[in-house]
C-alpha atoms as a PDB file:
ATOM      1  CA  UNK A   1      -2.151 -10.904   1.987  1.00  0.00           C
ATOM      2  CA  UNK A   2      -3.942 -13.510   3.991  1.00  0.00           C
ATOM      3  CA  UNK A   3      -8.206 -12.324   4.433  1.00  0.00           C
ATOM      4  CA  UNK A   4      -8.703 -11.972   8.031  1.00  0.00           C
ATOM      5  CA  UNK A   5     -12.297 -12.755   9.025  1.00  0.00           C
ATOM      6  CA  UNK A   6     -14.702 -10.776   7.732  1.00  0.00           C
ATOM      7  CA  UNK A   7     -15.350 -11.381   3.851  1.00  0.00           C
ATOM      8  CA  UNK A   8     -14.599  -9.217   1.198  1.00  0.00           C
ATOM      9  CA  UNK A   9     -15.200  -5.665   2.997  1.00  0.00           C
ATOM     10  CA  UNK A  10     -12.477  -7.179   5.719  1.00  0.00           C
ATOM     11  CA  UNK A  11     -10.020  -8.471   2.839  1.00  0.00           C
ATOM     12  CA  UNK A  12     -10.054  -5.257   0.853  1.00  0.00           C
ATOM     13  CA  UNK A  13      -9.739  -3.286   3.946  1.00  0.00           C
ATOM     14  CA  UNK A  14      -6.568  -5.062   4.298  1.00  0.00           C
ATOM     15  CA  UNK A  15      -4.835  -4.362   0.872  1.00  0.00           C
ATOM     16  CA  UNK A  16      -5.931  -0.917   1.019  1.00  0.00           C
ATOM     17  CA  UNK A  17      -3.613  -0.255   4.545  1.00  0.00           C
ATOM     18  CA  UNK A  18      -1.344  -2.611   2.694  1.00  0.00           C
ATOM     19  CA  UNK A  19      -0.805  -0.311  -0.010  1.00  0.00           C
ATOM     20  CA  UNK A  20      -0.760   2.495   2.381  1.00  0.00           C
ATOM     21  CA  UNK A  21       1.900   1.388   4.101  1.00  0.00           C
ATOM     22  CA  UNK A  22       4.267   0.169   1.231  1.00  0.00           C
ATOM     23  CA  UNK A  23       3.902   3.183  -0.547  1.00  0.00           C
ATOM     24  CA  UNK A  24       5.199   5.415   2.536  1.00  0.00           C
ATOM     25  CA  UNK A  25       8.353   6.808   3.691  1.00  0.00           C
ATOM     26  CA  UNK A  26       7.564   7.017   7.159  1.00  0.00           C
ATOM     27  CA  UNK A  27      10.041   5.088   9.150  1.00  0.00           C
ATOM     28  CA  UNK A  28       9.684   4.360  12.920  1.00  0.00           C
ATOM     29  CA  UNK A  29      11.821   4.943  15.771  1.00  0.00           C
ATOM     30  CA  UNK A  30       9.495   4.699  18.841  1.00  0.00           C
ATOM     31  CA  UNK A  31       7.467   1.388  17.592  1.00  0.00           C
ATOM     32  CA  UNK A  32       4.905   0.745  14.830  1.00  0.00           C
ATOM     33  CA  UNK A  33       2.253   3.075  15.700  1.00  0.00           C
ATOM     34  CA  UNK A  34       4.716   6.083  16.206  1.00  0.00           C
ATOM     35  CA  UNK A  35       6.102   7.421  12.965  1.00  0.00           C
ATOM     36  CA  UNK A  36       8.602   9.506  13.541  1.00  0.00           C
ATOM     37  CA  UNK A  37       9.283  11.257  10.148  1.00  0.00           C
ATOM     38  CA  UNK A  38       7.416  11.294   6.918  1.00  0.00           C
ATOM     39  CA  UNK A  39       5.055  13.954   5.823  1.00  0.00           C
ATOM     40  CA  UNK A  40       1.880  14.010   7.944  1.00  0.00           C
ATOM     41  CA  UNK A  41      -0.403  11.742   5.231  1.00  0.00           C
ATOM     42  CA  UNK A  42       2.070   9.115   6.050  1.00  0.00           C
ATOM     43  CA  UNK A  43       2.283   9.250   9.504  1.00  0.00           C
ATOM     44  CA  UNK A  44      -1.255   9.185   9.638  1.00  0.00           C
ATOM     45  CA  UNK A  45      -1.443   6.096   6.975  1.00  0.00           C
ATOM     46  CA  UNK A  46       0.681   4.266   9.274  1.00  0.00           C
ATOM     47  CA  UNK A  47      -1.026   5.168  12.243  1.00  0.00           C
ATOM     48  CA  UNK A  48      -4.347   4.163  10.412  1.00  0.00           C
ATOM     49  CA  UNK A  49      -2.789   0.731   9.658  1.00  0.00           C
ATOM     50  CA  UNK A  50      -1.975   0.317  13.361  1.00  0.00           C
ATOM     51  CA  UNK A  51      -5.124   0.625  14.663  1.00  0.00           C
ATOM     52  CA  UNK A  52      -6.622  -1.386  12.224  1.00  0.00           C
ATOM     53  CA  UNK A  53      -4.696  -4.065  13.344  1.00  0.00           C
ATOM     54  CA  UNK A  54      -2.298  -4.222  10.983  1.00  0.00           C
ATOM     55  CA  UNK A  55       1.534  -4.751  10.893  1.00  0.00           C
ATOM     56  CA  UNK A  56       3.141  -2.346   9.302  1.00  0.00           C
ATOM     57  CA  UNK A  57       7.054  -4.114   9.864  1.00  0.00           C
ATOM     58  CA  UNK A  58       5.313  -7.699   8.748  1.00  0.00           C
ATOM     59  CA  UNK A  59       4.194  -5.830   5.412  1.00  0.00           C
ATOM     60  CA  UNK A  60       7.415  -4.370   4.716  1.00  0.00           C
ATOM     61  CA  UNK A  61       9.651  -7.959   5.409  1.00  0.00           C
ATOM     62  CA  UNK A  62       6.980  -9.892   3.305  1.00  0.00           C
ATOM     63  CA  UNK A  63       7.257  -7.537   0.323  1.00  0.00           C
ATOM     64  CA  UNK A  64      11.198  -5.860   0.800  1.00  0.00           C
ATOM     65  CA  UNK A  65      11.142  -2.653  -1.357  1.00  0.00           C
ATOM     66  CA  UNK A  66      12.829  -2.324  -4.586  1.00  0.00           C
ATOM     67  CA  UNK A  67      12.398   0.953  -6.195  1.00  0.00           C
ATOM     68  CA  UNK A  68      10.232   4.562  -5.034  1.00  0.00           C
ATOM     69  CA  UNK A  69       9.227   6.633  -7.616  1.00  0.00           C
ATOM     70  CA  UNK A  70       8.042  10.227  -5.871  1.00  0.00           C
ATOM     71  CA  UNK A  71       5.297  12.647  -6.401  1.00  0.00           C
ATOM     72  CA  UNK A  72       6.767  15.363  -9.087  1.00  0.00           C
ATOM     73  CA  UNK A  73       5.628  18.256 -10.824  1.00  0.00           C
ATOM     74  CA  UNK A  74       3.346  17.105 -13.321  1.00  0.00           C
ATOM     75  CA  UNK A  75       2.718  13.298 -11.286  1.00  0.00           C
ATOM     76  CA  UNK A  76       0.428  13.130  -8.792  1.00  0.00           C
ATOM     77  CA  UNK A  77       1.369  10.122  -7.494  1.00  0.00           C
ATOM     78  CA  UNK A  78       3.528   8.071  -5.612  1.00  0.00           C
ATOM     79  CA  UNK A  79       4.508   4.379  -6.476  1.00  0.00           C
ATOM     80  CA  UNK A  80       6.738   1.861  -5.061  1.00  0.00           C
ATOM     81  CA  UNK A  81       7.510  -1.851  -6.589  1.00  0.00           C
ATOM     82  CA  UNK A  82       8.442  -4.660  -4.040  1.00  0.00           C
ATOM     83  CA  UNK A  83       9.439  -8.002  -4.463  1.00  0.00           C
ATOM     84  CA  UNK A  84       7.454 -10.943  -3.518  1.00  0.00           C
ATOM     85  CA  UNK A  85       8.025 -14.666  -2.364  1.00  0.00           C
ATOM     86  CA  UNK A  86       7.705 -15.812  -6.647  1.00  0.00           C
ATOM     87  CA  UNK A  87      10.835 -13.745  -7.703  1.00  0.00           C
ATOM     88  CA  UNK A  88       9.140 -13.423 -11.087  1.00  0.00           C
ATOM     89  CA  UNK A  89       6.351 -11.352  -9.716  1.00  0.00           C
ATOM     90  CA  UNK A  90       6.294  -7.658  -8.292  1.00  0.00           C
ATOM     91  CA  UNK A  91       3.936  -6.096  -6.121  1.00  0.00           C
ATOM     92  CA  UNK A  92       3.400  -2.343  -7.221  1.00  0.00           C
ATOM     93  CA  UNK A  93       1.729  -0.403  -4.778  1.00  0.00           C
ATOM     94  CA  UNK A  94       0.591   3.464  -5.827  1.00  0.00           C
ATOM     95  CA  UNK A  95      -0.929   6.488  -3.842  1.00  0.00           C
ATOM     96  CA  UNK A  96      -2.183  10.153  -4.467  1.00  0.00           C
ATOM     97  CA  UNK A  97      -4.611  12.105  -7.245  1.00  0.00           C
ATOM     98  CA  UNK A  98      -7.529   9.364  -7.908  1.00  0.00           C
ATOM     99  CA  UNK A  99      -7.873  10.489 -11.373  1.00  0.00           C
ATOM    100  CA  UNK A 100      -4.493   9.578 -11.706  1.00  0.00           C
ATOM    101  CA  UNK A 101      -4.166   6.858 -10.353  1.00  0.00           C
ATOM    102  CA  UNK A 102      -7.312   5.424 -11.836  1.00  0.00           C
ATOM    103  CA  UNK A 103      -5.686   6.437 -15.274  1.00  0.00           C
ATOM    104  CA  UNK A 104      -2.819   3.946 -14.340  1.00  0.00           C
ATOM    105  CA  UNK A 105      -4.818   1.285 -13.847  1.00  0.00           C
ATOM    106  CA  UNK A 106      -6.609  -1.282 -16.216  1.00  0.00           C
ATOM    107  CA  UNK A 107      -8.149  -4.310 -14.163  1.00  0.00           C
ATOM    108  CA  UNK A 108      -9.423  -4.330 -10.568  1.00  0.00           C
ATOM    109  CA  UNK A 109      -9.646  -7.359  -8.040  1.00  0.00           C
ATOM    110  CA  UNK A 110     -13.381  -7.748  -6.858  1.00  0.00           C
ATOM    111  CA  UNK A 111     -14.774 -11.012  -5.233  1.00  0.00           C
ATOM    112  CA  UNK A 112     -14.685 -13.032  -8.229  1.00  0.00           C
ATOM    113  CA  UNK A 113     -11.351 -12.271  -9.221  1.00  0.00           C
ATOM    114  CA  UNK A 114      -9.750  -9.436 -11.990  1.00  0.00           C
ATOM    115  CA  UNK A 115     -12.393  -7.993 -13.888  1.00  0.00           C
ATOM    116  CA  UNK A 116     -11.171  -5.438 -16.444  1.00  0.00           C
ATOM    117  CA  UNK A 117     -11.831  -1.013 -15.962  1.00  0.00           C
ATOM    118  CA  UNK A 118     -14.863   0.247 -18.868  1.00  0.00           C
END
């Protein structure tokens, strides 16, 4: 994901409507900022995305998806893996509890690069 202008706060503003709208089922009939199915988080997601001035279509040809792994009794979460332009890499995007999804995680990206959870 290119940073727009803006610095960090802009960047990271941009991954995180990224992630919302590769992890989401909502599909479009009417154009981008009109989901037309999906439950309402994701509608609203990729409405959120719109108006931020993001594309949600651009996001979804840049990273195709490759598998969806759905909320379930007992997982809290959502995650889907894509494929990127290095075919050796993946781009896992995940959504739902915090605590859970926190638990899932062990680095996080900050200004100065990946810096490791305590």
């Amino acid at each position: 994901l290119a940073a727009p202008a803006g610095g960090d706060a802009a960047r990271d503003l941009q991954r995180l409507l990224q992630v919302g709208v590769l992890c989401n089922q909502s599909q479009s009939n009417g154009g981008p900022s009109e989901p037309s199915d999906g439950s309402a988080t994701e509608q609203a997601l990729i409405a959120l995305a719109v108006r931020a001035g993001h594309d949600p279509a651009a996001s979804r040809a840049a990273f195709p998806l490759l598998s969806t792994e759905l909320r379930a009794e007992g997982r809290n979460y959502m995650r889907t893996v894509h494929a990127q332009a290095d075919p050796a890499r993946r781009l896992v995007a995940v959504k739902g509890n915090p605590d859970e999804v926190l638990a899932l995680c062990g680095d996080y990206l900050d200004g100065a690069g990946t810096r490791r959870l305590d």
